[in-house]
C-alpha atoms as a PDB file:
ATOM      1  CA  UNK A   1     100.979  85.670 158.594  1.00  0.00           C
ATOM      2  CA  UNK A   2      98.988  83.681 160.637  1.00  0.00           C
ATOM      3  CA  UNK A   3      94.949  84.404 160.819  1.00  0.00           C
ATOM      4  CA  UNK A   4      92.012  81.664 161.339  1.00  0.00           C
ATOM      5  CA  UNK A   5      91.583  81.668 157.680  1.00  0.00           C
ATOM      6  CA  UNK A   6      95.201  79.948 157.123  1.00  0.00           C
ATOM      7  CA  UNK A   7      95.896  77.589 159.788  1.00  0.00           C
ATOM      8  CA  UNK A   8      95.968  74.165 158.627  1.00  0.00           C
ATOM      9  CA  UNK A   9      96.645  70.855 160.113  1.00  0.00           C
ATOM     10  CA  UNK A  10      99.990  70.309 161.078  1.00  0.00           C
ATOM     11  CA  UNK A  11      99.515  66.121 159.296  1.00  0.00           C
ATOM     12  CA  UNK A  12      99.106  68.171 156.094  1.00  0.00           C
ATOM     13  CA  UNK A  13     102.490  70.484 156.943  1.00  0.00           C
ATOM     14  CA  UNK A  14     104.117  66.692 158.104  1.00  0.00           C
ATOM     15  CA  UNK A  15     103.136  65.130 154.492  1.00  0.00           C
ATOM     16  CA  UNK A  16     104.254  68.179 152.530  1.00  0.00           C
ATOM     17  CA  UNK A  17     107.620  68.045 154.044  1.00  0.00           C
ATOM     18  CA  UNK A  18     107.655  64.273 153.631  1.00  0.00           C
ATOM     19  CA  UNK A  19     106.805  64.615 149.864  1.00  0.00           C
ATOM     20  CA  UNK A  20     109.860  67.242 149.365  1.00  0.00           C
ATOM     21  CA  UNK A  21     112.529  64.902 150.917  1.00  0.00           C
ATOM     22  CA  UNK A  22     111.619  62.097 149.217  1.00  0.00           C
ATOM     23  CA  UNK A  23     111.542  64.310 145.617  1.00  0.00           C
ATOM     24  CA  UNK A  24     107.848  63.239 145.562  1.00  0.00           C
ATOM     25  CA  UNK A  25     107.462  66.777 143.810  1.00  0.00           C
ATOM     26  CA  UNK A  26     103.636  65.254 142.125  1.00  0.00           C
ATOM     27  CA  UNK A  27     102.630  64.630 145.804  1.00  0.00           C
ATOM     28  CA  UNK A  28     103.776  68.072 147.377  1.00  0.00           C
ATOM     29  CA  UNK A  29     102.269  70.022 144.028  1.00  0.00           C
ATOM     30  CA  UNK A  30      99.063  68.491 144.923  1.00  0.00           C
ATOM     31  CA  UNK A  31      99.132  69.611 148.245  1.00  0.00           C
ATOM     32  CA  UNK A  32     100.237  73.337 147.413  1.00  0.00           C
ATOM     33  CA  UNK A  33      98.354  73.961 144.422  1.00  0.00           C
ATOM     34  CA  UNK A  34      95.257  75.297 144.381  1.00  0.00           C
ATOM     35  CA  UNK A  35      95.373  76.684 148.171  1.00  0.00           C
ATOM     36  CA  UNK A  36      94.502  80.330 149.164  1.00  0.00           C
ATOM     37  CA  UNK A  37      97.532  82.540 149.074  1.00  0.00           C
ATOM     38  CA  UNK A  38      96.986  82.899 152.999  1.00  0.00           C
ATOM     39  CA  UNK A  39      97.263  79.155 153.781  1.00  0.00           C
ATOM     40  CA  UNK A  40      99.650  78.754 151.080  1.00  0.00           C
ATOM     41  CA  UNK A  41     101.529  81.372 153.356  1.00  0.00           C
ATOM     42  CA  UNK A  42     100.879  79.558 156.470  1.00  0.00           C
ATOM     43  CA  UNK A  43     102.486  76.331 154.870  1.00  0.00           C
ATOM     44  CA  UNK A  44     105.388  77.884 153.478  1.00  0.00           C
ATOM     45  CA  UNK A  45     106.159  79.475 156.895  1.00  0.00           C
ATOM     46  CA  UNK A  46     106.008  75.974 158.832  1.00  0.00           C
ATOM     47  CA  UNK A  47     108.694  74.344 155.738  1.00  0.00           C
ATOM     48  CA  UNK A  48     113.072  74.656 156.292  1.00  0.00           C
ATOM     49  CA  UNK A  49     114.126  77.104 154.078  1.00  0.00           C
ATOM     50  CA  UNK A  50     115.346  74.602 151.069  1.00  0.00           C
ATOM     51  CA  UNK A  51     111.873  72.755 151.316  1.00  0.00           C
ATOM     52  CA  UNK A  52     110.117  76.229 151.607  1.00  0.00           C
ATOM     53  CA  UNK A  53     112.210  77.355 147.958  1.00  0.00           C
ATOM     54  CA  UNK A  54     111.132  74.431 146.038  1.00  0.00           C
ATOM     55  CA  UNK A  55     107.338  74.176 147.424  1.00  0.00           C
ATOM     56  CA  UNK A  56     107.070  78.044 146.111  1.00  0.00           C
ATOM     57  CA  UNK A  57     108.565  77.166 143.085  1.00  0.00           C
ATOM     58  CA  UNK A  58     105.742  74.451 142.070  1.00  0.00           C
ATOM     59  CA  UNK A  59     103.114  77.044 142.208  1.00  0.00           C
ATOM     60  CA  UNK A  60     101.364  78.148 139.554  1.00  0.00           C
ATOM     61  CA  UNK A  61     102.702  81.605 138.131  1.00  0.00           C
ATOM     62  CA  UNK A  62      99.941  83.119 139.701  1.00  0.00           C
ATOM     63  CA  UNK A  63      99.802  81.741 142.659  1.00  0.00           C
ATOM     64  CA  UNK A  64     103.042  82.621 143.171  1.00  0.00           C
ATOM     65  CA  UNK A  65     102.900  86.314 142.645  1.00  0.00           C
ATOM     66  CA  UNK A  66     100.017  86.462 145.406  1.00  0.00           C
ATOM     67  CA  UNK A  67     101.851  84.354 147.764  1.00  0.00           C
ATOM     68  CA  UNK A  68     104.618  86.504 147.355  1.00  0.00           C
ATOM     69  CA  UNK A  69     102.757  89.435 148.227  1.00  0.00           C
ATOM     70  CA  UNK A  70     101.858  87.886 151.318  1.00  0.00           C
ATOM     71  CA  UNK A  71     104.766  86.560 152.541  1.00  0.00           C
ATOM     72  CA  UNK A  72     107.023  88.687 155.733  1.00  0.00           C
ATOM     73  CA  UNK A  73     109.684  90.367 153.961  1.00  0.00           C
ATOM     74  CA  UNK A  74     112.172  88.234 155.365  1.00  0.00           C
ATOM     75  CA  UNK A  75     110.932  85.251 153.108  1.00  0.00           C
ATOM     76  CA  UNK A  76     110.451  87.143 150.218  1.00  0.00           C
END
């Protein structure tokens, strides 16, 4: 789910995926939190698979559940 509302840098993608291998979970949290459900989307979509779990999983509770409903069925 790409639109012009949720593209973000790809630096921002690059230091989300830097925080998650390092287990800088404070850093990525900061980065997730707070964003639209579509960007969130957009960032979620650009992550591996085992990065993409644990990003979703530091959202708040609702965050989540909106992200979810935005999210391709395949990632659901």
């Amino acid at each position: 789910m790409r639109t012009d509302d949720s593209v973000i840098p790809a630096d921002q993608v690059k230091t989300i995926r830097r925080a998650l291998a390092a287990g800088d979970l404070a850093a990525a949290d900061a980065q997730v939190s707070g964003l639209t459900p579509a960007v969130t989307v957009d960032i979620l979509e650009r992550l591996p698979a085992k990065q993409r779990a644990v990003a979703y999983r530091l959202l708040p509770k609702q965050q989540a559940a909106e992200v979810f409903e935005d999210l391709p069925p395949v990632l659901q």
